[in-house]
PDB file of N, CA and C in Angstrom:
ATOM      1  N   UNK A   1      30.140 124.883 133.033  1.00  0.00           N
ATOM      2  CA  UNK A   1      30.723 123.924 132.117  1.00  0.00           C
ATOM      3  C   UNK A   1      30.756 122.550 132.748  1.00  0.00           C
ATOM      4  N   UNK A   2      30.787 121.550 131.903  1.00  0.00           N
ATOM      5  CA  UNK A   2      30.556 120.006 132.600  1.00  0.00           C
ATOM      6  C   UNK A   2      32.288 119.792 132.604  1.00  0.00           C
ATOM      7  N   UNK A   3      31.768 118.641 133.481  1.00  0.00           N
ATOM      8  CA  UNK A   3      33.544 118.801 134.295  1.00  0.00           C
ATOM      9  C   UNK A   3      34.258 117.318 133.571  1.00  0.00           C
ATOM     10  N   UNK A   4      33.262 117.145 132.491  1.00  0.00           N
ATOM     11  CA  UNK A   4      33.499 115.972 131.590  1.00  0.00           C
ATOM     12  C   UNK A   4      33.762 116.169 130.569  1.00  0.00           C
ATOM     13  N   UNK A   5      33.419 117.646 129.985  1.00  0.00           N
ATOM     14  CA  UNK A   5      33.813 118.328 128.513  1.00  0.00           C
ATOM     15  C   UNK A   5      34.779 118.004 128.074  1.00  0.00           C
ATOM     16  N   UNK A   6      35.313 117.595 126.440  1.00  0.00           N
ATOM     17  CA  UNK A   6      36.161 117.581 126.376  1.00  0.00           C
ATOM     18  C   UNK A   6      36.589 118.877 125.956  1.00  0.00           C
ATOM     19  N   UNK A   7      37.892 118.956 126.244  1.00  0.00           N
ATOM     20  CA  UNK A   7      38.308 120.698 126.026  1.00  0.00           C
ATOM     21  C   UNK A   7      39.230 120.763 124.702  1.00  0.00           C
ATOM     22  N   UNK A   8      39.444 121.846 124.205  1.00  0.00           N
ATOM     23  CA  UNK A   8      40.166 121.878 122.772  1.00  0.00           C
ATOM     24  C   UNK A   8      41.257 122.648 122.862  1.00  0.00           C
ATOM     25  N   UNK A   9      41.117 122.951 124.195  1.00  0.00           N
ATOM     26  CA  UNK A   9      42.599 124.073 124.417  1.00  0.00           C
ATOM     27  C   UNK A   9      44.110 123.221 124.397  1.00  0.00           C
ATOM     28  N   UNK A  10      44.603 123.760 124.084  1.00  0.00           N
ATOM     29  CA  UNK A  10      46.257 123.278 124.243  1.00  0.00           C
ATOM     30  C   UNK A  10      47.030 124.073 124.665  1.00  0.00           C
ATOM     31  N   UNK A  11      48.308 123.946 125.367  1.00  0.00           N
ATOM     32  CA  UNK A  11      49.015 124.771 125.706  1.00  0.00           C
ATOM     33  C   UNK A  11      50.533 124.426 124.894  1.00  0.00           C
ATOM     34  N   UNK A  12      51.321 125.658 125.084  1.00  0.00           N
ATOM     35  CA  UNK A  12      52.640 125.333 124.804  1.00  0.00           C
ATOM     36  C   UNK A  12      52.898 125.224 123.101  1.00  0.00           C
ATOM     37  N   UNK A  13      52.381 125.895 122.238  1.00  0.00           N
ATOM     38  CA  UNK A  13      52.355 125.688 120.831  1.00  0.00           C
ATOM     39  C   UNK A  13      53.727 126.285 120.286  1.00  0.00           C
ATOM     40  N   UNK A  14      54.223 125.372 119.886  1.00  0.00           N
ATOM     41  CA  UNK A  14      55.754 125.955 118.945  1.00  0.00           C
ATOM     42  C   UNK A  14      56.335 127.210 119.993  1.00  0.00           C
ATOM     43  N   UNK A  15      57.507 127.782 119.221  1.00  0.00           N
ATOM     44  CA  UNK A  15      58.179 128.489 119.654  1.00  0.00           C
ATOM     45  C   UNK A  15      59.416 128.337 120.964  1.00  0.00           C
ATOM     46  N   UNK A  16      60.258 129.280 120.886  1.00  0.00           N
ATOM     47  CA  UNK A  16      61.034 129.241 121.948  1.00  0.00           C
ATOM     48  C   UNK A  16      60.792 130.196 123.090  1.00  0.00           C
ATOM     49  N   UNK A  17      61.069 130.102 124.328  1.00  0.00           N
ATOM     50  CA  UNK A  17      60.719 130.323 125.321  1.00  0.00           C
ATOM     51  C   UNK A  17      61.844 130.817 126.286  1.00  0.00           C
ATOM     52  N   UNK A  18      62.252 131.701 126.963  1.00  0.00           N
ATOM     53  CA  UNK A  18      63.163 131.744 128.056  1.00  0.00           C
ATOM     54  C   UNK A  18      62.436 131.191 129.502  1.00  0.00           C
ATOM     55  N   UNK A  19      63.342 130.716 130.130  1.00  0.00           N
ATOM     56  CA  UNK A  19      62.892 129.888 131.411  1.00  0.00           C
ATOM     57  C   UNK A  19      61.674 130.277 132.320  1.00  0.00           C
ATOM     58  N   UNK A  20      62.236 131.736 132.493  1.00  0.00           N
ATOM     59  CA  UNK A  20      60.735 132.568 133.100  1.00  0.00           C
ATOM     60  C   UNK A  20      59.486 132.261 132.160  1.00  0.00           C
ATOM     61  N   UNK A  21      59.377 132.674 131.115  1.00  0.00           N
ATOM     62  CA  UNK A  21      58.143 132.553 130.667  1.00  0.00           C
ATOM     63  C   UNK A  21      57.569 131.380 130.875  1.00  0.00           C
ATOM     64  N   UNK A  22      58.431 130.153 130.573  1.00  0.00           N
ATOM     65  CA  UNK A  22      58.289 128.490 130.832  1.00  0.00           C
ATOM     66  C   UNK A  22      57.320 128.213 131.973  1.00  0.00           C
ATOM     67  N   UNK A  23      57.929 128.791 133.214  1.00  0.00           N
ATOM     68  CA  UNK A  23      57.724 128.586 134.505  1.00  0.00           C
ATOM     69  C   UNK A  23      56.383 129.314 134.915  1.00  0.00           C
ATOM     70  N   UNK A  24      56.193 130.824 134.348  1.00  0.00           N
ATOM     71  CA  UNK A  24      54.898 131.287 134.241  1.00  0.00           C
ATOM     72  C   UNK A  24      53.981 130.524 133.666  1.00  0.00           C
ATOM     73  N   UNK A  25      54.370 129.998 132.302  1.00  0.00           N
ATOM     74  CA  UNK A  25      52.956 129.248 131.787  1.00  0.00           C
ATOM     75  C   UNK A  25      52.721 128.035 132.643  1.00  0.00           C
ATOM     76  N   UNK A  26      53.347 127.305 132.752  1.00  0.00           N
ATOM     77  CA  UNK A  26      53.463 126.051 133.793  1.00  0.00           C
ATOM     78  C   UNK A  26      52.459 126.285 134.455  1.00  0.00           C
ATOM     79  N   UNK A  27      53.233 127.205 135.406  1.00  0.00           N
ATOM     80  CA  UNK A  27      51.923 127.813 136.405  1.00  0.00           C
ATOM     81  C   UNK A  27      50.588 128.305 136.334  1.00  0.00           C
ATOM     82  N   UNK A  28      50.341 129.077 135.113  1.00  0.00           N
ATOM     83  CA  UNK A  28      49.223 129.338 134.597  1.00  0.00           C
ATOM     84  C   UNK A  28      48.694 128.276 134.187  1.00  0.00           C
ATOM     85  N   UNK A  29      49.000 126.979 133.282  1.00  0.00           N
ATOM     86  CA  UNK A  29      48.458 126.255 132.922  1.00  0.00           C
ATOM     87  C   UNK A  29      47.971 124.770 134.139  1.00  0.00           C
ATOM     88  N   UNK A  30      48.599 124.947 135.415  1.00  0.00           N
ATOM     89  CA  UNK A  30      48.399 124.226 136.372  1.00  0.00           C
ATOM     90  C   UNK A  30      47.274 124.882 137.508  1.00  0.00           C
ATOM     91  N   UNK A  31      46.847 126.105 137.069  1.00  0.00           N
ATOM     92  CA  UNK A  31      45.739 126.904 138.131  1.00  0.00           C
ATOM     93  C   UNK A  31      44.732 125.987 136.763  1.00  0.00           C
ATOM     94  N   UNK A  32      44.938 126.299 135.716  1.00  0.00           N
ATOM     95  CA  UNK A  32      43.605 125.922 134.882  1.00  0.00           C
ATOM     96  C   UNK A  32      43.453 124.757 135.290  1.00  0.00           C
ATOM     97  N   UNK A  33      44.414 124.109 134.967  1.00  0.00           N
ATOM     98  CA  UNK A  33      43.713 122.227 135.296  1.00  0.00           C
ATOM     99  C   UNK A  33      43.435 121.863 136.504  1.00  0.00           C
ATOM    100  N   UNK A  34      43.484 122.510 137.722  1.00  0.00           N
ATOM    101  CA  UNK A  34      43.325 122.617 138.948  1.00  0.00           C
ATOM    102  C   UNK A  34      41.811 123.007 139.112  1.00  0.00           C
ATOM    103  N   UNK A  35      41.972 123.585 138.291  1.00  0.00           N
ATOM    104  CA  UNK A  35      39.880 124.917 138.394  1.00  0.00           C
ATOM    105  C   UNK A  35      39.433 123.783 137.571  1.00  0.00           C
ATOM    106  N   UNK A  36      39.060 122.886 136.456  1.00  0.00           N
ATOM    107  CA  UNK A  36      39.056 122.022 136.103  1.00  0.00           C
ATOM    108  C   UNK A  36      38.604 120.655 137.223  1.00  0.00           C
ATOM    109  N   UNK A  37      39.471 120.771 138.281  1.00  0.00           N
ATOM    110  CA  UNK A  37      39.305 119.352 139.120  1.00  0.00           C
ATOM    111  C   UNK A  37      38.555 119.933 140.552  1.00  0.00           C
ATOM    112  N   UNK A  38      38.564 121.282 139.857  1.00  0.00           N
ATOM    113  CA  UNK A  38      37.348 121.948 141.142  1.00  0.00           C
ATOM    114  C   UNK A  38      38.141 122.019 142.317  1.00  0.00           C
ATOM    115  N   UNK A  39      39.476 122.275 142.559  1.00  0.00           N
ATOM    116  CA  UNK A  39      40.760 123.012 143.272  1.00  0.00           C
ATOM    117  C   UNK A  39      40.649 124.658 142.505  1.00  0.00           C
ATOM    118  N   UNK A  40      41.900 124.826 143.841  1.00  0.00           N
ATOM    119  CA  UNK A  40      42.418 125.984 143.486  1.00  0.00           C
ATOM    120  C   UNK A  40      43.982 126.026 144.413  1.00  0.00           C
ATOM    121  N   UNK A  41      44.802 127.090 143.479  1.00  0.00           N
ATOM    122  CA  UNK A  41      46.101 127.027 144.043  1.00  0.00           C
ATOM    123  C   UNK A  41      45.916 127.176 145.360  1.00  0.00           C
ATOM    124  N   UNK A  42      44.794 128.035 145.514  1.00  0.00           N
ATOM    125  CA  UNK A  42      44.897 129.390 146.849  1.00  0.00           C
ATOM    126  C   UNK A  42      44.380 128.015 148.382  1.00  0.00           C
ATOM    127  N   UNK A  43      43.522 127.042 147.867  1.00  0.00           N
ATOM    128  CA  UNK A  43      43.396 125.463 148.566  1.00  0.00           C
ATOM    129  C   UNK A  43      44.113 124.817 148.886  1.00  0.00           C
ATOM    130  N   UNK A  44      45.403 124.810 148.432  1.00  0.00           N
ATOM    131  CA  UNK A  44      46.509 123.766 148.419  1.00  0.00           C
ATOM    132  C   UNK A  44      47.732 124.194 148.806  1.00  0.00           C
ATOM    133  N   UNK A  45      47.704 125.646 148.622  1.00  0.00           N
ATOM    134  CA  UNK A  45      48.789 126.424 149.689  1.00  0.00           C
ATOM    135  C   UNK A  45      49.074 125.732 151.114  1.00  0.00           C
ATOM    136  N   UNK A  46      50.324 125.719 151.229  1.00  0.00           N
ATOM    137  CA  UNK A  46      50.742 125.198 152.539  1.00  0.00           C
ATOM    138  C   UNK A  46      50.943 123.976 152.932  1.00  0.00           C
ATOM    139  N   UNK A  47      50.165 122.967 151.767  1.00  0.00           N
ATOM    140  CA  UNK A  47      49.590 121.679 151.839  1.00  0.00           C
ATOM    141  C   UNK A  47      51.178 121.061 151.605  1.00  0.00           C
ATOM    142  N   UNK A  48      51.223 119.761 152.655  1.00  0.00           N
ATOM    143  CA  UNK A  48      52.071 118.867 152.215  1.00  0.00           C
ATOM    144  C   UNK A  48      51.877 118.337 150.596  1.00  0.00           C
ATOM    145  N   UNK A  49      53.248 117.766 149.937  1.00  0.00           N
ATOM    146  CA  UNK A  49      52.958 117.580 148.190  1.00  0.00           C
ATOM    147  C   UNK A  49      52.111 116.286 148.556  1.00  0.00           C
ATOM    148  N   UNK A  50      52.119 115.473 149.334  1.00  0.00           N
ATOM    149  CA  UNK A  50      51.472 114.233 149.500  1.00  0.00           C
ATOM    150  C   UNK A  50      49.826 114.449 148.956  1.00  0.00           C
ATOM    151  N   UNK A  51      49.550 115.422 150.796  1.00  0.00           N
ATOM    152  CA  UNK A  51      48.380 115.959 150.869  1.00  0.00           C
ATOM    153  C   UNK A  51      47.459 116.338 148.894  1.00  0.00           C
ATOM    154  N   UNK A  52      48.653 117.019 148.537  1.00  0.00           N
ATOM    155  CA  UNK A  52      47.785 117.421 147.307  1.00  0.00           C
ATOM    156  C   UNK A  52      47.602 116.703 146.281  1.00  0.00           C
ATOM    157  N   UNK A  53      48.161 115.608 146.260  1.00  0.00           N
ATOM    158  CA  UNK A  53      48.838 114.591 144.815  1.00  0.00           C
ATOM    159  C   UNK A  53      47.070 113.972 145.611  1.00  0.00           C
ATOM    160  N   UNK A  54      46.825 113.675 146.832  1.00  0.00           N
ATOM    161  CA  UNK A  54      45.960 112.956 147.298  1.00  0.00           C
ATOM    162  C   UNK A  54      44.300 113.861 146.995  1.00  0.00           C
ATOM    163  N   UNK A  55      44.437 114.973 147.235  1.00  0.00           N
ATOM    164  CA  UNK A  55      43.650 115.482 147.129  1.00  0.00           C
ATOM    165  C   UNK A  55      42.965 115.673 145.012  1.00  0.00           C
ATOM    166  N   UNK A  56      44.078 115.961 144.582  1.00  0.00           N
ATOM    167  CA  UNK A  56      43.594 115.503 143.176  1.00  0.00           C
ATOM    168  C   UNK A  56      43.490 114.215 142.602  1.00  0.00           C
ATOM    169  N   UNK A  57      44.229 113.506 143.498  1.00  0.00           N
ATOM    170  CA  UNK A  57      43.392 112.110 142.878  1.00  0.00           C
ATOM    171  C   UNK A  57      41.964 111.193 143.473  1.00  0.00           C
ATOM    172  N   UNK A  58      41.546 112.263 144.691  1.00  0.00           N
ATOM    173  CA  UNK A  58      40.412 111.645 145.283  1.00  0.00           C
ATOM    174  C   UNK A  58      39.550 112.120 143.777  1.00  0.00           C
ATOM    175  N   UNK A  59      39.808 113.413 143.638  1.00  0.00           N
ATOM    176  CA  UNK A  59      38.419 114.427 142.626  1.00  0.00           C
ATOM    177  C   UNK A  59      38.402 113.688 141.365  1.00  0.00           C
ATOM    178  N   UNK A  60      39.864 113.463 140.822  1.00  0.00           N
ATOM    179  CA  UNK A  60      39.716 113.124 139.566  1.00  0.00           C
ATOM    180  C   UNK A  60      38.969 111.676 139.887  1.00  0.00           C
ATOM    181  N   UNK A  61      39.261 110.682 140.995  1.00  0.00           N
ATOM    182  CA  UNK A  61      38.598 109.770 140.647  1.00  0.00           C
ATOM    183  C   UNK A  61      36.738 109.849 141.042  1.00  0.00           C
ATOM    184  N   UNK A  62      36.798 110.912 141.361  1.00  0.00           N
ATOM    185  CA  UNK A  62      34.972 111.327 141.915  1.00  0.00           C
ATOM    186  C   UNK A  62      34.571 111.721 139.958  1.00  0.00           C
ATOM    187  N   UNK A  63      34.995 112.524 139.504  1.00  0.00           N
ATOM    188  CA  UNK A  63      34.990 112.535 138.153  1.00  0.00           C
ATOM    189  C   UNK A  63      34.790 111.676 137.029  1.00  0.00           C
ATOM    190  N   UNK A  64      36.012 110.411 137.813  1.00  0.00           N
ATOM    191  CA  UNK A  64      36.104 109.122 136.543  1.00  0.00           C
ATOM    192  C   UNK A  64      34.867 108.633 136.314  1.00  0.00           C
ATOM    193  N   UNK A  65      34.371 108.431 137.570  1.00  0.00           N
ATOM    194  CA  UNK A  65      33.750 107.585 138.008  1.00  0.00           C
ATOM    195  C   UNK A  65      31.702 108.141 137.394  1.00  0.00           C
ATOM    196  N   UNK A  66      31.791 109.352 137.514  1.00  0.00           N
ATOM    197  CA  UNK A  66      30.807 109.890 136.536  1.00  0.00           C
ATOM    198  C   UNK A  66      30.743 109.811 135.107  1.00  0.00           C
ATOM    199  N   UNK A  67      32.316 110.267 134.757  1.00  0.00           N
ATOM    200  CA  UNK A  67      31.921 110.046 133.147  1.00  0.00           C
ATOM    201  C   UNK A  67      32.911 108.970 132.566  1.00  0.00           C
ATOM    202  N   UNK A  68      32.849 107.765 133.183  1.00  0.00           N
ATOM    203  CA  UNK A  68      33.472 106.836 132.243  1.00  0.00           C
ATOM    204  C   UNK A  68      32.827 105.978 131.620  1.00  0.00           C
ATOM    205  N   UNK A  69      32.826 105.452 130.208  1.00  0.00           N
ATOM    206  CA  UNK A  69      32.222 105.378 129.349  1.00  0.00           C
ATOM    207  C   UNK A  69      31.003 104.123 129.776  1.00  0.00           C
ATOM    208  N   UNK A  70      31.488 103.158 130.777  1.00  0.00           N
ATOM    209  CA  UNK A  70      30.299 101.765 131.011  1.00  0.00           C
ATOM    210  C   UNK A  70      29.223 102.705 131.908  1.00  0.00           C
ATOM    211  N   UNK A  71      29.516 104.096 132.454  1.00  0.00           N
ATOM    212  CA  UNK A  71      28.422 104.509 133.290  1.00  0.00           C
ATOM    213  C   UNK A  71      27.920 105.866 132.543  1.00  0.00           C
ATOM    214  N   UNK A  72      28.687 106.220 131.978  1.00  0.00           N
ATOM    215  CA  UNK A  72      27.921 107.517 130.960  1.00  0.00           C
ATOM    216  C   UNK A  72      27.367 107.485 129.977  1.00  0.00           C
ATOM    217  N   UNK A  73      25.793 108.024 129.308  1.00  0.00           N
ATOM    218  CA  UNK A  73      25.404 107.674 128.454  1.00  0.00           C
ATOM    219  C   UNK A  73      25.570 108.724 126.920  1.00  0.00           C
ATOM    220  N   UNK A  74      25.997 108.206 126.060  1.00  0.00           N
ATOM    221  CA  UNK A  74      26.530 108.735 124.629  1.00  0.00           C
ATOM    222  C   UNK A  74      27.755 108.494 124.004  1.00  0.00           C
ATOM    223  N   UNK A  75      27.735 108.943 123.011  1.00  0.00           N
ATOM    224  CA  UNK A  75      29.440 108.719 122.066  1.00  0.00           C
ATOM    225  C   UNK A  75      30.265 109.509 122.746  1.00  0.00           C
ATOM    226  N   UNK A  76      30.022 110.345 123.075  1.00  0.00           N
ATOM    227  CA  UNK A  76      31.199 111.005 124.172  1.00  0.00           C
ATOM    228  C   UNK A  76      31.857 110.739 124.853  1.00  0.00           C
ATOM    229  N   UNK A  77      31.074 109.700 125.770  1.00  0.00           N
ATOM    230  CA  UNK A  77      32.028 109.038 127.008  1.00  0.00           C
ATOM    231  C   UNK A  77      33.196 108.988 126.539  1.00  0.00           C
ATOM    232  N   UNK A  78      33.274 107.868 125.960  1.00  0.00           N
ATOM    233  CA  UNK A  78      35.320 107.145 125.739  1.00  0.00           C
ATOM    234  C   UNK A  78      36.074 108.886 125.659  1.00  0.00           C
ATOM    235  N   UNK A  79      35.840 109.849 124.652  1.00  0.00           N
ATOM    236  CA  UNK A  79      36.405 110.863 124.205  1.00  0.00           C
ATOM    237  C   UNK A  79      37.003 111.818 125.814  1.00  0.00           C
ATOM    238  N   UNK A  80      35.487 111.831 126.478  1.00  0.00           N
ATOM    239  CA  UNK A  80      35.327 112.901 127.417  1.00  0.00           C
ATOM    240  C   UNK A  80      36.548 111.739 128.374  1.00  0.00           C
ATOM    241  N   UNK A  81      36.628 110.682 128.726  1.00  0.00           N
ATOM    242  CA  UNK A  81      37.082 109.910 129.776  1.00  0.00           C
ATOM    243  C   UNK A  81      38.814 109.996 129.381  1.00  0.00           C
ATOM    244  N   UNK A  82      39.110 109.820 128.508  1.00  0.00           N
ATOM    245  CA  UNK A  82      40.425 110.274 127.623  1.00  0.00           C
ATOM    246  C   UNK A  82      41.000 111.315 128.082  1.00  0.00           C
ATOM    247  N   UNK A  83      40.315 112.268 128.054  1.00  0.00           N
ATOM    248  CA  UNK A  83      40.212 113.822 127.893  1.00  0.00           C
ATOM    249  C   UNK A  83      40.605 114.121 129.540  1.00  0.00           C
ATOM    250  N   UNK A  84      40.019 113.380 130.348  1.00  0.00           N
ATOM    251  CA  UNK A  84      39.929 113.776 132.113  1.00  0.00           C
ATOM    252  C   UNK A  84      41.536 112.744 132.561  1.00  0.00           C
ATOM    253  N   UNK A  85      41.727 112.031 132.183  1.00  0.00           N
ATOM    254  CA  UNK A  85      43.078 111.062 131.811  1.00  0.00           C
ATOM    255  C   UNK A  85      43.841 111.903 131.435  1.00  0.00           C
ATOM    256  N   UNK A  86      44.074 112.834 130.296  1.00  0.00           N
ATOM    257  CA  UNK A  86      45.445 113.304 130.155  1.00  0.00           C
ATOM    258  C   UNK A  86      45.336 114.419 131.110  1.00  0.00           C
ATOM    259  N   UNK A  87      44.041 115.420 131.312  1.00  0.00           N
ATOM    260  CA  UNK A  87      44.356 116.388 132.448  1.00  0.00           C
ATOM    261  C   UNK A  87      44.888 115.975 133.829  1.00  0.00           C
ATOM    262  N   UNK A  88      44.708 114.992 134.058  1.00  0.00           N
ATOM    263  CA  UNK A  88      45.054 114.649 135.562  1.00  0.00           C
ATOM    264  C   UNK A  88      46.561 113.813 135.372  1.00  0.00           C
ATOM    265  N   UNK A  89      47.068 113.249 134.726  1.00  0.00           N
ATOM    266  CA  UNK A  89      48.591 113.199 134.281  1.00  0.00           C
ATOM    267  C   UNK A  89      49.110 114.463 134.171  1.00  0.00           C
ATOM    268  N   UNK A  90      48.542 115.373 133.458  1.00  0.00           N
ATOM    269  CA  UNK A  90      49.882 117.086 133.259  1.00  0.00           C
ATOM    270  C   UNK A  90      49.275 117.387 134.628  1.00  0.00           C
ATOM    271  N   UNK A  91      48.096 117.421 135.335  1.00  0.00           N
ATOM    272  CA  UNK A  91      48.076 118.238 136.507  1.00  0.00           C
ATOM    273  C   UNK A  91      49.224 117.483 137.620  1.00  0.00           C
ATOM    274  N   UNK A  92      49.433 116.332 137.427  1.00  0.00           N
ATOM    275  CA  UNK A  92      49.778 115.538 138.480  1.00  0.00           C
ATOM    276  C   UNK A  92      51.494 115.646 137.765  1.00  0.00           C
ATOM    277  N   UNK A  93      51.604 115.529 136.697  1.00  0.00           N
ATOM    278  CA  UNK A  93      53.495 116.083 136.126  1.00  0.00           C
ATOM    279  C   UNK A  93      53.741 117.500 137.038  1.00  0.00           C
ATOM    280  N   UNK A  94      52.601 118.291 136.501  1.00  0.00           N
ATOM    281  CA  UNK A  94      52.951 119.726 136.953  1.00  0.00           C
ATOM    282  C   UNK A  94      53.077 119.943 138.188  1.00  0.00           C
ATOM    283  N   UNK A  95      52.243 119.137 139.312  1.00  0.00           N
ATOM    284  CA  UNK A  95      52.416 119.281 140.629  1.00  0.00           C
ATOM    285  C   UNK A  95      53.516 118.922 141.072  1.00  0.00           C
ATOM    286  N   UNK A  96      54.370 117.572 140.515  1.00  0.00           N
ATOM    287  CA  UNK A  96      55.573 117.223 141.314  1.00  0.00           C
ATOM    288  C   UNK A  96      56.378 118.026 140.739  1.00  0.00           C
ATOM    289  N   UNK A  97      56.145 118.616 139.538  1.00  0.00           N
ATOM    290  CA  UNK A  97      57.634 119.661 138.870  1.00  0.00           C
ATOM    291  C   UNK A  97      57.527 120.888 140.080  1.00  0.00           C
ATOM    292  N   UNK A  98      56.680 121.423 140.392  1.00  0.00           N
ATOM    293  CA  UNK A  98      56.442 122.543 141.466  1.00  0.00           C
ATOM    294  C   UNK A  98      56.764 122.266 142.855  1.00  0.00           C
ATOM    295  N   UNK A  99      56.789 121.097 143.470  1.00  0.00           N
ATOM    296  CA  UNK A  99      57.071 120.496 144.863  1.00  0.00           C
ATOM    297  C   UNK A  99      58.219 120.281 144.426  1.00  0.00           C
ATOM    298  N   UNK A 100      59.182 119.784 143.667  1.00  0.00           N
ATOM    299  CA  UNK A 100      60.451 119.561 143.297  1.00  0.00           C
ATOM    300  C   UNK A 100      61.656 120.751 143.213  1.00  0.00           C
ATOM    301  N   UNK A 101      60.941 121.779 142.828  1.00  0.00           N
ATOM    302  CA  UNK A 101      61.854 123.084 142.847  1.00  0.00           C
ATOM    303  C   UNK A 101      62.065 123.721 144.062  1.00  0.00           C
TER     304      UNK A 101
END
């Protein structure tokens, strides 16, 4: 899969939740956007929170920098560049909610 796709998945749709489940999806949904930036939890184990906030923002910006719209060619760009923007905000929410607990 291109690491520029835009994706159609969403997480978190309606409903109520008890805390555990919350905290499971969190987590589940922070391995995805992680596999996404071409990490993995099992990489970042042990890692200072610095270390990792640093380490996903080197990739995401190795990423930007491929598919943002003045260097990528098609109607896609703006969409796909959007798209790599909100993943790396929830990956980067989700990381400090996890170093915080």
């Amino acid at each position: 899969s291109s690491s520029g796709a835009v994706l159609a998945s969403r997480c978190g749709k309606g409903g109520l939740r008890c805390a555990p489940a919350m905290a499971l999806d969190r987590s589940a949904r922070l391995r995805s956007l992680l596999r996404r930036f071409g990490l993995s939890v099992v990489q970042l184990e042990g890692r200072e929170s610095r270390e990792v906030a640093a380490l996903l923002r080197a990739r995401y910006f190795e990423l930007a920098k491929r598919c943002h719209p003045d260097v990528a060619p098609g109607q896609t760009a703006a969409a796909e560049f959007v798209e790599l923007q909100r993943r790396f905000r929830e990956a980067s929410r989700l990381l400090r909610a996890r170093y915080s607990e």
